[in-house]
N, C-alpha and C. Protein backbone atom coordinates (compact mmCIF):
# COMPACT_ATOMS: atom_id res chain seq x y z
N UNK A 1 -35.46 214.91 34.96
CA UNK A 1 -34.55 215.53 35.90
C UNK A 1 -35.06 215.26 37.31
N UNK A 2 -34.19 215.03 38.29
CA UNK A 2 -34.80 214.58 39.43
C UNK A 2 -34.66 215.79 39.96
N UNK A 3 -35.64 216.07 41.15
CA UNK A 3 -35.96 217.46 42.23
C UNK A 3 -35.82 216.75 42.91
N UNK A 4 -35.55 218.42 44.11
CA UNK A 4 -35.57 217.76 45.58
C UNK A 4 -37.24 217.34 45.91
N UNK A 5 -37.43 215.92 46.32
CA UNK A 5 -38.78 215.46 47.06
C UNK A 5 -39.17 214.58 45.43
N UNK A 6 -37.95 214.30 44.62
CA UNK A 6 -39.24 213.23 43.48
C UNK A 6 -38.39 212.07 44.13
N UNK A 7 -39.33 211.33 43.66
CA UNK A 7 -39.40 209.28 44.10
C UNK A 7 -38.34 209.05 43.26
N UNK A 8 -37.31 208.32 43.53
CA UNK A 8 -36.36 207.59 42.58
C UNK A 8 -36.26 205.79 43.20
N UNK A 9 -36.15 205.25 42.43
CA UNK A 9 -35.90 203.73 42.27
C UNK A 9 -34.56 202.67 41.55
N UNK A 10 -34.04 202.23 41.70
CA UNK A 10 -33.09 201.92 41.24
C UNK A 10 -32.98 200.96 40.34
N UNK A 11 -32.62 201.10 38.92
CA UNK A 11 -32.53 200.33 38.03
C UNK A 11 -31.63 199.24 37.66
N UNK A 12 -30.89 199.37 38.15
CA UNK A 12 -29.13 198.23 38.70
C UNK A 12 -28.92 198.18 37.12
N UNK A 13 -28.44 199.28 36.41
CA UNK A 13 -28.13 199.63 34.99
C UNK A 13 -27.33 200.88 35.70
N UNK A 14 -25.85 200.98 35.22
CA UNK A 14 -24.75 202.33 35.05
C UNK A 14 -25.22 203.16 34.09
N UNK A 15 -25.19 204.10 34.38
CA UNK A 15 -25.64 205.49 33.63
C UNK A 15 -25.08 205.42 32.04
N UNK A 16 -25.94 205.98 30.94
CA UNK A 16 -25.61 205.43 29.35
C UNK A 16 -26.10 206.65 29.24
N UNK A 17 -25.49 207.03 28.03
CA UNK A 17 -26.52 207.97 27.21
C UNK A 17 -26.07 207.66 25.51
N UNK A 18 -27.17 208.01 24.68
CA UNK A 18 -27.59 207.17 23.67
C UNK A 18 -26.40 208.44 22.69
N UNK A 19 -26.00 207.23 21.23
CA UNK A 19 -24.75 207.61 20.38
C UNK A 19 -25.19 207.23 18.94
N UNK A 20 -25.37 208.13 18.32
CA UNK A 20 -25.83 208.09 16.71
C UNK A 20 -25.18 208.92 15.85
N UNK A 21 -25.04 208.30 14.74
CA UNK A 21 -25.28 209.60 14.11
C UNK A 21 -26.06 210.93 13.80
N UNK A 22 -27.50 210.63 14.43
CA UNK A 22 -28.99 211.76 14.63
C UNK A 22 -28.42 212.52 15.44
N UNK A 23 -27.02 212.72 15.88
CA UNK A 23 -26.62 213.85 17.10
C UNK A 23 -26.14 214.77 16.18
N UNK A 24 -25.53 214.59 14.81
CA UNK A 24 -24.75 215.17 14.28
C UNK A 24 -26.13 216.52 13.91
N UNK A 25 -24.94 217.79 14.18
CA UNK A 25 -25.86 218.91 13.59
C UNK A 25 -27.32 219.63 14.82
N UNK A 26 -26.85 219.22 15.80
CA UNK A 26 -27.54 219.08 16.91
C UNK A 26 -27.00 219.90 18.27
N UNK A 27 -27.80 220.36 18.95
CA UNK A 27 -27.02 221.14 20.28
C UNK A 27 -27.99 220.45 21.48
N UNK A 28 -27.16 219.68 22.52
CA UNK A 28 -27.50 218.55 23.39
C UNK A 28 -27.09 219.01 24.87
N UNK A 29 -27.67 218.66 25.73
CA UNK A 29 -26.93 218.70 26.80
C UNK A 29 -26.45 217.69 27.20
N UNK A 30 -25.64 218.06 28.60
CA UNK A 30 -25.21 216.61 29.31
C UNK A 30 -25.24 214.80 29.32
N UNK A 31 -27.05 215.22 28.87
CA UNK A 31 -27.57 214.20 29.80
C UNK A 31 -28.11 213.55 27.93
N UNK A 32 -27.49 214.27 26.88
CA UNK A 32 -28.10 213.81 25.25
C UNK A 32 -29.21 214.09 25.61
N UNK A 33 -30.44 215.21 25.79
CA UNK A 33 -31.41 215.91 25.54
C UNK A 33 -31.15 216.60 24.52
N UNK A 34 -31.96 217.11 23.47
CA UNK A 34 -31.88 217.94 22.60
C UNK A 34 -32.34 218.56 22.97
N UNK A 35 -31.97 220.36 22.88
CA UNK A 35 -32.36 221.58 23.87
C UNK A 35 -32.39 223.00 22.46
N UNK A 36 -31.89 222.13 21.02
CA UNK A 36 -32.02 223.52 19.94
C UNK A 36 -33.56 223.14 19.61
N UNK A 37 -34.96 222.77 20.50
CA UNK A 37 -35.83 222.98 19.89
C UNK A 37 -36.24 222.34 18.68
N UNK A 38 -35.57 221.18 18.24
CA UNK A 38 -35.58 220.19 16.85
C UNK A 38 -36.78 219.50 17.14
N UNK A 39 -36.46 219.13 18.20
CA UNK A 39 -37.64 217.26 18.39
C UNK A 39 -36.85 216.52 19.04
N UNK A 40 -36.99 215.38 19.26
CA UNK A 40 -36.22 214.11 19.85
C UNK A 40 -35.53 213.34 18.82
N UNK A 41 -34.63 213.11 19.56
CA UNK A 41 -33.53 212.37 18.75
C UNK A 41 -33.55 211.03 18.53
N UNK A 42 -33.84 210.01 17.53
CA UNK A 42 -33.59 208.84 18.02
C UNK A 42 -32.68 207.72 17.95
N UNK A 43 -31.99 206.87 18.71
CA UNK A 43 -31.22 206.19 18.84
C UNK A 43 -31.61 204.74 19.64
N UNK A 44 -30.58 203.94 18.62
CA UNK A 44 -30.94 202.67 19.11
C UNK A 44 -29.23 202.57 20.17
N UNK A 45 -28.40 203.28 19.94
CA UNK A 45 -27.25 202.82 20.49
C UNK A 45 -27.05 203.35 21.82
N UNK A 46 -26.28 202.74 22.94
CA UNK A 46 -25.99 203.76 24.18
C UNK A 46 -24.56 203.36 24.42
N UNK A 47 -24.02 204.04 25.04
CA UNK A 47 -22.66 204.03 25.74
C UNK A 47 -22.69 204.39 27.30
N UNK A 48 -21.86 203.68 28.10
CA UNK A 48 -21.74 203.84 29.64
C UNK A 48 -21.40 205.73 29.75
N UNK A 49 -21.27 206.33 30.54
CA UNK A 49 -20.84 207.73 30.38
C UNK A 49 -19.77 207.80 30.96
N UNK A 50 -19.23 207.04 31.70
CA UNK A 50 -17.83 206.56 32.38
C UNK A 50 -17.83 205.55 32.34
N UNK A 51 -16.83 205.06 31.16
CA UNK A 51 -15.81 203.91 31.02
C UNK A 51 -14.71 204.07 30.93
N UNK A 52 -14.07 203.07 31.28
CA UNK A 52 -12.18 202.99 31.74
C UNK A 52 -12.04 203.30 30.22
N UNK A 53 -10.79 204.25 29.61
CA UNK A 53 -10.28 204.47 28.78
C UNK A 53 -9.71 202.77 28.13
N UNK A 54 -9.74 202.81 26.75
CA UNK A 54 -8.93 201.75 26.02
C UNK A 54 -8.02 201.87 26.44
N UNK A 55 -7.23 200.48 26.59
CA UNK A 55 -6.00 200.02 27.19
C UNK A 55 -4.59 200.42 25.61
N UNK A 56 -3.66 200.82 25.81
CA UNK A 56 -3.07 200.82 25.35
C UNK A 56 -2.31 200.24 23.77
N UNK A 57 -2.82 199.16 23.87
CA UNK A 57 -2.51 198.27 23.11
C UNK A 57 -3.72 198.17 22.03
N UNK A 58 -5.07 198.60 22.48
CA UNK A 58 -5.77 198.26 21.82
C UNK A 58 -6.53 199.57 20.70
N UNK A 59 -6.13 200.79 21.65
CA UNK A 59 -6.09 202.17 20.90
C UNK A 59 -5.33 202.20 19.34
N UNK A 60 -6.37 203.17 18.58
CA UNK A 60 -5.79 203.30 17.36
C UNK A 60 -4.33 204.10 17.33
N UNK A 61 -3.46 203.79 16.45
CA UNK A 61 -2.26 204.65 16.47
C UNK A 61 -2.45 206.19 16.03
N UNK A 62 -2.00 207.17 16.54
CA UNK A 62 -2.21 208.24 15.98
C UNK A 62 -1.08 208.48 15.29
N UNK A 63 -0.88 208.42 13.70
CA UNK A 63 -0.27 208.29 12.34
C UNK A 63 -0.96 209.70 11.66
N UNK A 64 -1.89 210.35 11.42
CA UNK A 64 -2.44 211.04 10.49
C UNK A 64 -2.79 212.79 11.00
N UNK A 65 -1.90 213.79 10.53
CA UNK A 65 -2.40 215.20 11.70
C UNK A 65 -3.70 215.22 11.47
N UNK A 66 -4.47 216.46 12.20
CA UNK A 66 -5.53 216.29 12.19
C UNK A 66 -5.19 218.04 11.66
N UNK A 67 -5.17 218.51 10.78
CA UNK A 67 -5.07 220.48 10.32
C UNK A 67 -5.83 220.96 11.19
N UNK A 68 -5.89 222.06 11.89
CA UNK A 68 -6.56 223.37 12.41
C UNK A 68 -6.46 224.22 11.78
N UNK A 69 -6.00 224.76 10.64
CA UNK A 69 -6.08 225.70 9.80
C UNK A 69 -4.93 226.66 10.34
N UNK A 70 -4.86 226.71 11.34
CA UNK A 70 -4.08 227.54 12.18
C UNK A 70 -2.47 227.27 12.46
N UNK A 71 -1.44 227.62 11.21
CA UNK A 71 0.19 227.39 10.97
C UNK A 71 0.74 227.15 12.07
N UNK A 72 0.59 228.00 13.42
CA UNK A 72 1.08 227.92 14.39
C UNK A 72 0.92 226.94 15.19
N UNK A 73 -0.06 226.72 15.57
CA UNK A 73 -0.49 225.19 15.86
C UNK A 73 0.02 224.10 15.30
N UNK A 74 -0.38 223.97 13.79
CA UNK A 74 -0.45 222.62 12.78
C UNK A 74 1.30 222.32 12.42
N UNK A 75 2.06 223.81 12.88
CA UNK A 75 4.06 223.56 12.80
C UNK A 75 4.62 223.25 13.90
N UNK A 76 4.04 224.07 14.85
CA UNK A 76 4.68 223.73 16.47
C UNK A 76 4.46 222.92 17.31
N UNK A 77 2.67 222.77 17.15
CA UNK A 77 2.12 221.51 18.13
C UNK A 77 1.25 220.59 17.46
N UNK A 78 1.46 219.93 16.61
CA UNK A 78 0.70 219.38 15.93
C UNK A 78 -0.14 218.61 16.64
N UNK A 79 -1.64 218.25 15.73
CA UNK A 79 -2.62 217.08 16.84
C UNK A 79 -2.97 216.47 16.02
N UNK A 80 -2.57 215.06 16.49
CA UNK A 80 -2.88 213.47 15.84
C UNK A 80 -4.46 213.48 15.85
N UNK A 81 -4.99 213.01 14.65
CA UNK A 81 -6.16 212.68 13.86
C UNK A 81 -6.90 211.24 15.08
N UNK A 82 -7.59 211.56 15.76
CA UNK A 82 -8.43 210.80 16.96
C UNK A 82 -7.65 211.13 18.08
N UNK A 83 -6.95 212.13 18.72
CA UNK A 83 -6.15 212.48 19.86
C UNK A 83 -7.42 213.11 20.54
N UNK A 84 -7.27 213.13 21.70
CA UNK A 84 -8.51 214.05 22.49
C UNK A 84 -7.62 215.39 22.87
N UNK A 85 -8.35 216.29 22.64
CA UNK A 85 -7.34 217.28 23.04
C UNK A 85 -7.82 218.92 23.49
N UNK A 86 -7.68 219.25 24.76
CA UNK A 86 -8.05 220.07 26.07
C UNK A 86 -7.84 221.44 26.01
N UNK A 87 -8.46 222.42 25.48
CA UNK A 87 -8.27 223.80 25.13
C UNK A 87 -8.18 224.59 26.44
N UNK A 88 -7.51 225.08 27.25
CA UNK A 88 -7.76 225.78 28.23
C UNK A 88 -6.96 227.12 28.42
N UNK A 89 -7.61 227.90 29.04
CA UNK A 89 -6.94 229.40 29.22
C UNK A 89 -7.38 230.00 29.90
N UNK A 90 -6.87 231.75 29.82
CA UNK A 90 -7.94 232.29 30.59
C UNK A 90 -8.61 233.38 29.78
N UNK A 91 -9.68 234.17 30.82
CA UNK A 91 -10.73 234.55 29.53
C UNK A 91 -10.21 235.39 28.61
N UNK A 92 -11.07 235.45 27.55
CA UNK A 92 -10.69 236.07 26.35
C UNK A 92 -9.49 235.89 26.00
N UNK A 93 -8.45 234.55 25.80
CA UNK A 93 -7.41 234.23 25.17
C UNK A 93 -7.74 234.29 23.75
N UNK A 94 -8.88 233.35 23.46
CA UNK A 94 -9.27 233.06 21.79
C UNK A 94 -9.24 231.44 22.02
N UNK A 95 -9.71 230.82 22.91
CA UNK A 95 -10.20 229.76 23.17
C UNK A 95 -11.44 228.95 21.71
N UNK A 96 -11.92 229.51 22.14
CA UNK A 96 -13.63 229.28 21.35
C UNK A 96 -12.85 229.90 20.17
N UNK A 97 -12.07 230.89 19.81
CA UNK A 97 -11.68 231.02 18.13
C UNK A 97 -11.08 229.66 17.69
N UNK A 98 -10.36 228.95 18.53
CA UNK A 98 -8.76 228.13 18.39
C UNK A 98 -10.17 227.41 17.78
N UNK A 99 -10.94 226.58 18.63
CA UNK A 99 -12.11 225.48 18.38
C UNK A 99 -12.60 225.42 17.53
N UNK A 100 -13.42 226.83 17.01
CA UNK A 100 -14.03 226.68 15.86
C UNK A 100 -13.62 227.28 14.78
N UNK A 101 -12.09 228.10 14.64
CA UNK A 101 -11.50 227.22 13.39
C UNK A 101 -11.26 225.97 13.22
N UNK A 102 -10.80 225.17 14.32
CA UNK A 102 -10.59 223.87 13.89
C UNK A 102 -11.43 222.67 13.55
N UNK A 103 -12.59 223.22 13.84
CA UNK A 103 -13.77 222.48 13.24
C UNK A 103 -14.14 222.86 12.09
N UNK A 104 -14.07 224.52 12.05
CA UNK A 104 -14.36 224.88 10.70
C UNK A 104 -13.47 224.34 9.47
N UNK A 105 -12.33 224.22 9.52
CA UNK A 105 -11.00 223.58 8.73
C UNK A 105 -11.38 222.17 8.51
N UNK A 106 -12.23 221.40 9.21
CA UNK A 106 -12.55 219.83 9.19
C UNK A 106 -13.46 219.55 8.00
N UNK A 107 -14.02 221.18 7.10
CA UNK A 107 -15.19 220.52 6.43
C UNK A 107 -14.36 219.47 5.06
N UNK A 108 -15.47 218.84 4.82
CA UNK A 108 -15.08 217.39 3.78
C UNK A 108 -14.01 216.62 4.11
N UNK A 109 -13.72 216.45 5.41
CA UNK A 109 -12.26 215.67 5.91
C UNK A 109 -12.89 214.41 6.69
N UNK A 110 -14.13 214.22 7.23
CA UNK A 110 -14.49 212.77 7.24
C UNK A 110 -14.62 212.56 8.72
N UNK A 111 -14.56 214.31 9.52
CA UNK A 111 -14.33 214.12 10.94
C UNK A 111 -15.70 214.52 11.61
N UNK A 112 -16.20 213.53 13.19
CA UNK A 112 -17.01 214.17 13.68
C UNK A 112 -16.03 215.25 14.90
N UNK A 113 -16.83 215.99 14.65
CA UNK A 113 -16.35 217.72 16.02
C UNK A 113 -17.58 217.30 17.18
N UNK A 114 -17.15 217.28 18.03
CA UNK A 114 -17.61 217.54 19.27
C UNK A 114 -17.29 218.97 19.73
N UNK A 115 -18.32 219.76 19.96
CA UNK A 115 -18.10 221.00 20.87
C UNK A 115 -18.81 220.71 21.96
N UNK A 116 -18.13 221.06 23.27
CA UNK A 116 -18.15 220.76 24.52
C UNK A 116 -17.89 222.20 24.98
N UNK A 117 -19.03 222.87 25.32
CA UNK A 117 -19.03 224.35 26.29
C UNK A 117 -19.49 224.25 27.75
N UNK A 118 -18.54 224.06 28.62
CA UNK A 118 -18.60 223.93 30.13
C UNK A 118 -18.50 225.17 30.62
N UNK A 119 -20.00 225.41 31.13
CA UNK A 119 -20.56 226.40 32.09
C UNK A 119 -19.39 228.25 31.00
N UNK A 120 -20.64 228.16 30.21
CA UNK A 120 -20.46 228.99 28.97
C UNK A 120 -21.98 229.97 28.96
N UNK A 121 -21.79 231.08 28.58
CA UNK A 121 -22.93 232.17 28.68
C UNK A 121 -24.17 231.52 27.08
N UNK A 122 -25.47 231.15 27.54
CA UNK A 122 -26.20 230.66 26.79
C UNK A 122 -25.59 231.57 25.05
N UNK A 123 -26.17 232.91 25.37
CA UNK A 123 -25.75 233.69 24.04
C UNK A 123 -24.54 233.53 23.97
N UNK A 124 -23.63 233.15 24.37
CA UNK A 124 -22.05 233.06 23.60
C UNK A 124 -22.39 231.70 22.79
N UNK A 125 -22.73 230.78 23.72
CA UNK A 125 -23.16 229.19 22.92
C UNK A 125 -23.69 229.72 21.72
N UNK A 126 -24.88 230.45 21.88
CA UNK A 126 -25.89 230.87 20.39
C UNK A 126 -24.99 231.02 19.35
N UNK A 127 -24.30 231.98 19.64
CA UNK A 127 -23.00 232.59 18.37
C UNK A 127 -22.69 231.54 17.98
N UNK A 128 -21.65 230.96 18.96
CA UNK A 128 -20.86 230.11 17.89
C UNK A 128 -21.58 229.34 17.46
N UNK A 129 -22.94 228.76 17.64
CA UNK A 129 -23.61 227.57 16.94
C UNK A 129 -24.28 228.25 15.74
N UNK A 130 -24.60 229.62 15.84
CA UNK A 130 -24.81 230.41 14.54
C UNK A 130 -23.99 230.49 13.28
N UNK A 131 -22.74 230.53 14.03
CA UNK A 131 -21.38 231.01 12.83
C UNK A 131 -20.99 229.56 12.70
N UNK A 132 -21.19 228.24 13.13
CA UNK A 132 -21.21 226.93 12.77
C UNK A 132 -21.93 226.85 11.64
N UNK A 133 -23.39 226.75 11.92
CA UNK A 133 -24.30 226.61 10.65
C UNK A 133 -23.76 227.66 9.82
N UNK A 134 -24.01 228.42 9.65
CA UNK A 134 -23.40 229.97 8.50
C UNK A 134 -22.54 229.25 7.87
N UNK A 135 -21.39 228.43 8.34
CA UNK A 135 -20.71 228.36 7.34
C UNK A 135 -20.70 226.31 7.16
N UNK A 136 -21.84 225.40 7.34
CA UNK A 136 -22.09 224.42 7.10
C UNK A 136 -21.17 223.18 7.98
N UNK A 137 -21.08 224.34 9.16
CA UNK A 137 -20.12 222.65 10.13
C UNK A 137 -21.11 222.31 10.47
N UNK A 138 -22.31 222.68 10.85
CA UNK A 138 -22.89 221.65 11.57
C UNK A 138 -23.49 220.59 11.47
N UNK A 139 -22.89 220.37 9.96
CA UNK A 139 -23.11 219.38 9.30
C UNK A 139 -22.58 217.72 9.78
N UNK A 140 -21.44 218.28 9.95
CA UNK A 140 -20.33 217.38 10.78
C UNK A 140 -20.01 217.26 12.47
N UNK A 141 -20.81 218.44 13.35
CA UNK A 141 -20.53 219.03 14.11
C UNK A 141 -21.60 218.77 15.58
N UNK A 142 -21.26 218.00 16.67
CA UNK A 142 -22.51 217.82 17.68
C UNK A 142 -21.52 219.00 18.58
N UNK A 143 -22.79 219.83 19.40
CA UNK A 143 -22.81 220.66 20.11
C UNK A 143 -23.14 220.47 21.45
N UNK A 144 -22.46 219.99 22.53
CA UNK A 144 -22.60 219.80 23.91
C UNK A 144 -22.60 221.13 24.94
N UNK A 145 -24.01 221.56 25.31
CA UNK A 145 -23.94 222.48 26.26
C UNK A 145 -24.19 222.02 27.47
N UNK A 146 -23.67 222.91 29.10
CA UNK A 146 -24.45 223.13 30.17
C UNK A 146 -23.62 224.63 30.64
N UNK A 147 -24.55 225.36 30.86
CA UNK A 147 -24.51 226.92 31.06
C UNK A 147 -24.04 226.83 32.44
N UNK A 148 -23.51 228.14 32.56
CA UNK A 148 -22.78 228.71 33.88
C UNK A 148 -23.73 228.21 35.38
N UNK A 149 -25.32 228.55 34.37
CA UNK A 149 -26.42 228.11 35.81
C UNK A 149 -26.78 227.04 36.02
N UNK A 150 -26.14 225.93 35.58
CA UNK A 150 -26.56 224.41 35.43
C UNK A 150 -25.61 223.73 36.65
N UNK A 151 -26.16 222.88 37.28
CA UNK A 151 -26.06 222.04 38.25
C UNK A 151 -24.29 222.02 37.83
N UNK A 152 -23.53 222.11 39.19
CA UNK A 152 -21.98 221.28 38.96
C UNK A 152 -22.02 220.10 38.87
N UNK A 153 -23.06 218.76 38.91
CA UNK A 153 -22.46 217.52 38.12
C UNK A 153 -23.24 217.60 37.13
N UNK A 154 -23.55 218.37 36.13
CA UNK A 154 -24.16 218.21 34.76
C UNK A 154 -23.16 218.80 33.75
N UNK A 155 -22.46 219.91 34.23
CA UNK A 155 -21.29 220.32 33.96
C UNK A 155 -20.01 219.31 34.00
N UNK A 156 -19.97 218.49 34.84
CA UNK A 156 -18.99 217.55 34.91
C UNK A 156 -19.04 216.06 34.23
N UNK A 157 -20.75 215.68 34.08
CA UNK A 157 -20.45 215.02 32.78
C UNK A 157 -20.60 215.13 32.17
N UNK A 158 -21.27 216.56 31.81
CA UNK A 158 -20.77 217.28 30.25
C UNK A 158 -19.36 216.62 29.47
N UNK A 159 -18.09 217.01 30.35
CA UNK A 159 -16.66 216.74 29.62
C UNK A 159 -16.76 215.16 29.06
N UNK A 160 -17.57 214.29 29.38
CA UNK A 160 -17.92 213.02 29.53
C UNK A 160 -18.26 212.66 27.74
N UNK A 161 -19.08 213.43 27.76
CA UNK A 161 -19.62 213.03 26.19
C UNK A 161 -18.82 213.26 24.99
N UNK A 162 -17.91 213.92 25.11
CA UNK A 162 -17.10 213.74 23.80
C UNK A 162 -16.01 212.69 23.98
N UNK A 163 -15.68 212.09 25.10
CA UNK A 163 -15.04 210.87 25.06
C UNK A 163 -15.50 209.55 25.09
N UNK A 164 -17.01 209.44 25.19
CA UNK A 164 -17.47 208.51 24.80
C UNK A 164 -17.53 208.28 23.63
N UNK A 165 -18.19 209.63 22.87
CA UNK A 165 -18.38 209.80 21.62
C UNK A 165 -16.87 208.95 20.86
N UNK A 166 -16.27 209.87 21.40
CA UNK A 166 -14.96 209.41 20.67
C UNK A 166 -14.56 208.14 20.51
N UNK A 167 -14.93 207.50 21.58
CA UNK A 167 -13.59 206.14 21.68
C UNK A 167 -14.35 204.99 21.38
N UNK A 168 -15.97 205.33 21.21
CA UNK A 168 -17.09 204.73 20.17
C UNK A 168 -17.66 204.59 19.28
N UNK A 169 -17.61 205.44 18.79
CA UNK A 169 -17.68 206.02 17.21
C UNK A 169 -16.70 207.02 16.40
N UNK A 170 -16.08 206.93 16.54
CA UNK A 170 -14.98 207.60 15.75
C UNK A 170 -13.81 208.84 16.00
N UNK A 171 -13.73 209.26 15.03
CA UNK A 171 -12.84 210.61 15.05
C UNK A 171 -13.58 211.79 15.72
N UNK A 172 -13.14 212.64 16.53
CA UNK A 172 -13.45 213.92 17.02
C UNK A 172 -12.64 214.38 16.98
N UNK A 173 -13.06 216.04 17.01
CA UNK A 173 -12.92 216.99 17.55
C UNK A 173 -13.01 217.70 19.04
N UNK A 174 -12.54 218.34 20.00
CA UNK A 174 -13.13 218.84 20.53
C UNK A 174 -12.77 219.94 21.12
């Protein structure tokens, strides 16, 4: 992490952060640090952290729903199986419920979940990554934090990593 007064040098390399499967089951920040206290993660793969979205033509078709468990959702608004898709409200709607039923509903379906908590209370993160494992998503399931007290651009490419994730390795959630 750079401070104010450390030496920086320039590497003429765009910012990457590394993409494996060793993320799965894992709670990461921003920057792919592992922060649940595991160890280090290792990876041979990286991805830019901002790249231009796939062009049109070359994107997979979205053909297949993706279930949330949740009727109301899965009849009225359905969401295509690799769609990226933006939960927002205000507090205490049932945000974080909508999410992790719909990750929870993903088990044995072949999907990776990205959870992405932007500037979120550490112990709220805890919970839901508790009631994840409890019931074996995090099997399937990478966990992207940066807390309420974390820098505003660590928070901002926080939103970053589940669309890399995505549009590089596979199906998400998020």
């Amino acid at each position: 992490m750079i401070q104010e007064g450390s030496s920086v040098k320039a590497t003429g390399r765009i910012a990457q952060i590394p993409v494996s499967e060793a993320f799965l089951g894992r709670v990461i920040n921003a920057l792919a640090k592992p922060i649940d206290g595991r160890g280090e993660i290792s990876s041979s793969e990286s991805r830019l952290i901002e790249s231009p979205a796939p062009g049109i033509i070359s994107r997979h078709s979205v053909y297949e729903p993706l279930q949330t468990g949740l009727i109301a959702i899965d009849s009225m608004i359905p969401i295509g199986r690799g769609q990226r898709e933006l939960i927002i409200g205000d507090r205490q709607t049932g945000k974080t419920a909508v999410a992790t039923d719909t990750i929870l509903n993903q088990q044995g379906q072949n999907v990776v979940c990205v959870y992405v908590a932007i500037g979120q209370k550490a112990s709220y993160v805890a919970q839901v990554v508790t009631a994840l494992q409890e019931r074996g998503a995090m099997e399937y399931t990478i966990v992207v934090v940066e807390t309420a007290d974390s820098p505003a651009t660590l928070q901002y490419l926080e939103g970053n990593y589940d669309t890399t994730w995505k549009d590089n390795c596979g199906t998400g959630v998020v």
